[in-house]
C-alpha atoms as a PDB file:
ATOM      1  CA  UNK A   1     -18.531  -1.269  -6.885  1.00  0.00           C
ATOM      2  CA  UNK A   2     -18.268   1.069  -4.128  1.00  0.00           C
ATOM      3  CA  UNK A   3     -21.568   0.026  -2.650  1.00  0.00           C
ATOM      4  CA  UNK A   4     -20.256  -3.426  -1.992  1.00  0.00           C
ATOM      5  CA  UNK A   5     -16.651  -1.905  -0.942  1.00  0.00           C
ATOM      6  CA  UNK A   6     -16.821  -1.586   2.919  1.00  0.00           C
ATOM      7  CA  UNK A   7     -14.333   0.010   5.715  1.00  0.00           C
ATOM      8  CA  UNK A   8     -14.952  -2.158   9.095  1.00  0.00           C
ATOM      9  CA  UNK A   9     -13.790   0.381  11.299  1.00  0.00           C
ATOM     10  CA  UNK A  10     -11.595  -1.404  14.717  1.00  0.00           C
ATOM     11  CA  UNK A  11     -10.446   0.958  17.333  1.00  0.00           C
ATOM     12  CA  UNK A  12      -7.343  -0.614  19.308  1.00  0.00           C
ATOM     13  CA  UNK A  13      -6.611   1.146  23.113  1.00  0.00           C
ATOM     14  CA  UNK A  14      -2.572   2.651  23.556  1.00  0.00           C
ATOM     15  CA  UNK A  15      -0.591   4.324  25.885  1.00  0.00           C
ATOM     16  CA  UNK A  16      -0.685   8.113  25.188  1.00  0.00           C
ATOM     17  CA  UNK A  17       2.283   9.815  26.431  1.00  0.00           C
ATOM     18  CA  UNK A  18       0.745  11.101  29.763  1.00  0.00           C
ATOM     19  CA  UNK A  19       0.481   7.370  30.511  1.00  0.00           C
ATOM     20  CA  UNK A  20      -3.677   7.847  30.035  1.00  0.00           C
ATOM     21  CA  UNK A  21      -5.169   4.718  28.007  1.00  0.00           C
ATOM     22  CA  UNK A  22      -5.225   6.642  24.187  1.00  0.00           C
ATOM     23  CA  UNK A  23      -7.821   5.353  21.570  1.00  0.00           C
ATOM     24  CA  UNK A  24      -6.678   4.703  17.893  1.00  0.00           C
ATOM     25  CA  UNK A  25      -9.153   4.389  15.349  1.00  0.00           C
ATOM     26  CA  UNK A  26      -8.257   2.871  11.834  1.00  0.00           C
ATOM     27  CA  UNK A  27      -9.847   0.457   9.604  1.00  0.00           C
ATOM     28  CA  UNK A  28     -10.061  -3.286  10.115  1.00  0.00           C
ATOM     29  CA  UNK A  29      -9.526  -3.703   6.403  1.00  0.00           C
ATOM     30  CA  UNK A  30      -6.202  -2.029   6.857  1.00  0.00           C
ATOM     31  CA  UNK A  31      -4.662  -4.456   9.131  1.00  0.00           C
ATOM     32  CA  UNK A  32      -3.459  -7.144   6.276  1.00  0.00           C
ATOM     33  CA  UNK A  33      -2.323  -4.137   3.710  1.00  0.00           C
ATOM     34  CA  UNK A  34      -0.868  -2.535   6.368  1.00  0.00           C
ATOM     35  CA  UNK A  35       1.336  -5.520   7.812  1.00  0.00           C
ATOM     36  CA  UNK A  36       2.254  -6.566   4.144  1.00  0.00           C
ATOM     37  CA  UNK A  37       3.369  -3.220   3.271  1.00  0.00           C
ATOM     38  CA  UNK A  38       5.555  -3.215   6.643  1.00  0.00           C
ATOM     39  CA  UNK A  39       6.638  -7.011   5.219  1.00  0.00           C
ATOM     40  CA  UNK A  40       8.166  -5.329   1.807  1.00  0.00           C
ATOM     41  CA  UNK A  41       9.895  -2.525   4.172  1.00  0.00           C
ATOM     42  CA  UNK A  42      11.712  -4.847   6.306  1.00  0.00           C
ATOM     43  CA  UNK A  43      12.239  -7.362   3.449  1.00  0.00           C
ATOM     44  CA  UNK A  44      13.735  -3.938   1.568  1.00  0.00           C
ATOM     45  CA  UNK A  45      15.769  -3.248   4.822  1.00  0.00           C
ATOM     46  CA  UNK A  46      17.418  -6.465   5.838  1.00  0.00           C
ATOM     47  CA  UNK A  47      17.978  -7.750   2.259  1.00  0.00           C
ATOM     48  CA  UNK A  48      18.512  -5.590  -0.310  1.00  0.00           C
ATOM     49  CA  UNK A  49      19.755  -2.615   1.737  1.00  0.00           C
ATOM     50  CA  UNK A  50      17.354  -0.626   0.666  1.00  0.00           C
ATOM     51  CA  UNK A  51      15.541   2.341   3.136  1.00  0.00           C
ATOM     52  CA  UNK A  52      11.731   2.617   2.354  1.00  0.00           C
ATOM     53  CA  UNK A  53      10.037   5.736   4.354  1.00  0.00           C
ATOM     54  CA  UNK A  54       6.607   5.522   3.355  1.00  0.00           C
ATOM     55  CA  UNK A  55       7.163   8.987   0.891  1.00  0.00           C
ATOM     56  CA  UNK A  56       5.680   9.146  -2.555  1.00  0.00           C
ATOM     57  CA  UNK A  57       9.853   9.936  -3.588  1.00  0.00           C
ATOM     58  CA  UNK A  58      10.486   6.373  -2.200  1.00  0.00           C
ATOM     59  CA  UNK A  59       7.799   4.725  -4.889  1.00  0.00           C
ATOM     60  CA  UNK A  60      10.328   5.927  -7.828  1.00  0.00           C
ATOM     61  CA  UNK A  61      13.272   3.403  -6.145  1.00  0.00           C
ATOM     62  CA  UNK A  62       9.935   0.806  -5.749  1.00  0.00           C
ATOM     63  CA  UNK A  63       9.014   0.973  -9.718  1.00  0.00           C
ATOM     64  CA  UNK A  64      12.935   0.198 -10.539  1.00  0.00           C
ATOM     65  CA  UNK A  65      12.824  -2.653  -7.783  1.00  0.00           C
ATOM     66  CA  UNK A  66      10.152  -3.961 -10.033  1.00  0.00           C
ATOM     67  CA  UNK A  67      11.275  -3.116 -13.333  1.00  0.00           C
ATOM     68  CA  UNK A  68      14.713  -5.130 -12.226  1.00  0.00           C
ATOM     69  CA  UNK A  69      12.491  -8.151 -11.136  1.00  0.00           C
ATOM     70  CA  UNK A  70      10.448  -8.377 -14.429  1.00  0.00           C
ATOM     71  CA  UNK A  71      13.991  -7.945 -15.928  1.00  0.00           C
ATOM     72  CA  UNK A  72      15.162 -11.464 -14.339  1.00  0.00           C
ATOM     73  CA  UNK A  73      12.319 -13.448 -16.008  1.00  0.00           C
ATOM     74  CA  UNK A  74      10.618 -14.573 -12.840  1.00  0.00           C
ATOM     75  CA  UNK A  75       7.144 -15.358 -13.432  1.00  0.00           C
ATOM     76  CA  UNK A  76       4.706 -13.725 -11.657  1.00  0.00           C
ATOM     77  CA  UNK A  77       3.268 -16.556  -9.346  1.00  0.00           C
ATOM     78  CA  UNK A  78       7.043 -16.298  -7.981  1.00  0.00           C
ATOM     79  CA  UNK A  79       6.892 -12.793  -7.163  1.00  0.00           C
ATOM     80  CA  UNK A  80       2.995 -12.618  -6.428  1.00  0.00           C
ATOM     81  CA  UNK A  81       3.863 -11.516  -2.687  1.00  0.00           C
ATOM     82  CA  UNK A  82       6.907 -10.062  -3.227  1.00  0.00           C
ATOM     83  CA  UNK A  83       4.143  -7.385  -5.483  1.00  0.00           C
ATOM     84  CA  UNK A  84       1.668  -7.555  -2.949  1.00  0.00           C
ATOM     85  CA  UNK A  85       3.969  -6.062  -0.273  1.00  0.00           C
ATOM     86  CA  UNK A  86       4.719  -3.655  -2.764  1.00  0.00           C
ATOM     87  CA  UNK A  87       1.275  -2.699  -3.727  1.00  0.00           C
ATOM     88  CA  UNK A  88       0.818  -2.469  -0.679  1.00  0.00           C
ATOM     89  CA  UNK A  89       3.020  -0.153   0.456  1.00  0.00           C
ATOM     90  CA  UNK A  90       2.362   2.140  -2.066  1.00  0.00           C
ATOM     91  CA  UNK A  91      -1.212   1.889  -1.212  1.00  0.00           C
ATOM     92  CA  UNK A  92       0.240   2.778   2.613  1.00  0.00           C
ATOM     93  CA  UNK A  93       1.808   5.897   0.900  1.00  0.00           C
ATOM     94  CA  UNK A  94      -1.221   7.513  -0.204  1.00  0.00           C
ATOM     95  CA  UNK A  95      -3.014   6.466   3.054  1.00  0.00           C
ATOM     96  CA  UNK A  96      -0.998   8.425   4.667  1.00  0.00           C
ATOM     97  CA  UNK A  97      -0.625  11.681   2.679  1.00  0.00           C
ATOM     98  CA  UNK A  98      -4.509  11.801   1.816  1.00  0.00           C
ATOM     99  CA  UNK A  99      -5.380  10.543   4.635  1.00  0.00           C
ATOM    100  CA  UNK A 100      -7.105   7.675   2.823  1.00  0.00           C
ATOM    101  CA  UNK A 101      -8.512   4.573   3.715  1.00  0.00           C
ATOM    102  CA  UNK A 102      -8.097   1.023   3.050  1.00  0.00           C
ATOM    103  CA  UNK A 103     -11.013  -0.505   1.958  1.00  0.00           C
ATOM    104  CA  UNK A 104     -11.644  -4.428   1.469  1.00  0.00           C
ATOM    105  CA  UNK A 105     -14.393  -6.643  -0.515  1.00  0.00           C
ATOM    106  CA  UNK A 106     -14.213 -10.227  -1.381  1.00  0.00           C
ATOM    107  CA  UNK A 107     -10.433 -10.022  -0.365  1.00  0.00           C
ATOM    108  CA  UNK A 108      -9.585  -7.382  -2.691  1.00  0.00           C
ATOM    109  CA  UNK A 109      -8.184  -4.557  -1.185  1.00  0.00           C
ATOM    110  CA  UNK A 110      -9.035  -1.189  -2.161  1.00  0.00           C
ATOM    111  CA  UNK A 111      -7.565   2.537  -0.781  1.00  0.00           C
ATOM    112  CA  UNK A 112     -10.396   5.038  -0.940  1.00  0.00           C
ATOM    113  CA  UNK A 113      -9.259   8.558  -1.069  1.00  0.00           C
ATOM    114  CA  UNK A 114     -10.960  11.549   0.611  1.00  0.00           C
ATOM    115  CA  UNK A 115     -12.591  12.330  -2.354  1.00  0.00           C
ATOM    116  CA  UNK A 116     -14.387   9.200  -2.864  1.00  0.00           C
ATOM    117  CA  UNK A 117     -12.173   7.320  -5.986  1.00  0.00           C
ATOM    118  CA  UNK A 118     -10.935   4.062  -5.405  1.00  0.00           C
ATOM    119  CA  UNK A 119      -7.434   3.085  -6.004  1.00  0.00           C
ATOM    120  CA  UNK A 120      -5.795  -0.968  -6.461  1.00  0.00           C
ATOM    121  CA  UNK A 121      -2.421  -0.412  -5.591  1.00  0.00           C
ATOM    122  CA  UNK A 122      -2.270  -4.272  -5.587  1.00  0.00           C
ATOM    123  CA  UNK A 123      -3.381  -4.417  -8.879  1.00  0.00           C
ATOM    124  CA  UNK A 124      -1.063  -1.500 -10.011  1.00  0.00           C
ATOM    125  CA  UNK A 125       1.615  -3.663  -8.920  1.00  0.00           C
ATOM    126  CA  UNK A 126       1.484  -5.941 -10.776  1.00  0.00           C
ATOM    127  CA  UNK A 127       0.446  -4.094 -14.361  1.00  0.00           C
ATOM    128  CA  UNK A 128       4.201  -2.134 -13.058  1.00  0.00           C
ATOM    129  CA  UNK A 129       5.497  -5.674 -13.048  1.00  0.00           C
ATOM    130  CA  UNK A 130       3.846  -5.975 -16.494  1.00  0.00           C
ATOM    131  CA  UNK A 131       5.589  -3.304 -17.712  1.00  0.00           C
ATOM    132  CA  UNK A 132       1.904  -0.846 -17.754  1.00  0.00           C
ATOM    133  CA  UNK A 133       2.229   0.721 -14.391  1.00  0.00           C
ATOM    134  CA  UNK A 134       3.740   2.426 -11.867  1.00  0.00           C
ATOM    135  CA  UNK A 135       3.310   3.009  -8.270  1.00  0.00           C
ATOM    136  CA  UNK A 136       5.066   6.379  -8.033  1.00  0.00           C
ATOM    137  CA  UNK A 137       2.186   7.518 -10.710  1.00  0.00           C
ATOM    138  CA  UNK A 138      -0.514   6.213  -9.300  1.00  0.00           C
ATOM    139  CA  UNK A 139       0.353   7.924  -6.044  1.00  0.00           C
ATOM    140  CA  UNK A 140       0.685  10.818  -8.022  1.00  0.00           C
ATOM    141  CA  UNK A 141      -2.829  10.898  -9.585  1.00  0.00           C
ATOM    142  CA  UNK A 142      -4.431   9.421  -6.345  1.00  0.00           C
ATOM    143  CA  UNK A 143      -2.634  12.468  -4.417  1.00  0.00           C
ATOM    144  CA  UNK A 144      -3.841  14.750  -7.118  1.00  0.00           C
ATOM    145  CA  UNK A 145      -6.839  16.910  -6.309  1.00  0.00           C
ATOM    146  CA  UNK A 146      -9.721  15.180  -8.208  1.00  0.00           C
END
């Protein structure tokens, strides 16, 4: 899998704070997860009230925000996104306390941790929604020395 799992690397120009052009590298492949994970915060923000910080303590109020969605009936093609964006920020929550990456292959996306492993937060999403996952413990075990 891994061999056909690949990290197109972009690197954007910004303003560092002594006004000199900065350069930013990060991973094309992170640019969709990234955005959909910001989605679900603002979503979070504006209509259910709820505050989102990108930590791995915020991924515990994420699995009941799921668990009270699967409670409701919906079917999944109703929530698909709605998981996505969640997925996604919990993939965005390991990015940034590993200092992962996102990864991306046949528009899968795929966080690969320092230490090599591979992680589908998408996919953990939606086993949560399922009722055989959880976000908050896959951040645990993909924060977890390996």
């Amino acid at each position: 899998m891994t061999a056909q799992v690949r990290a197109h690397t972009t690197t954007a120009a910004a303003t560092a704070p002594d006004g000199t052009a900065a350069r930013e590298t990060r991973p094309r492949a992170a640019a969709k997860p990234v955005r959909w994970a910001a989605d679900a915060v603002a979503t979070m923000r504006e209509g259910a009230r709820v505050r989102l910080d990108y930590s791995a303590r915020s991924l515990r109020r994420v699995d009941r925000l799921i668990e009270e969605i699967r409670r409701e009936g919906a079917p999944m093609e109703a929530v698909a996104r709605v998981l996505r964006g969640f997925g996604a920020y919990a993939g965005e929550v390991v990015v940034r306390r590993t200092g992962a990456e996102w990864w991306a292959t046949g528009g899968e996306h795929w966080v690969r941790t320092p230490d090599g492993r591979l992680w589908d937060p998408m996919e953990e999403a939606r086993r949560s929604f399922l009722g055989h996952g959880s976000l908050r413990l896959l951040c645990r075990d993909a924060t977890a020395d390996g």
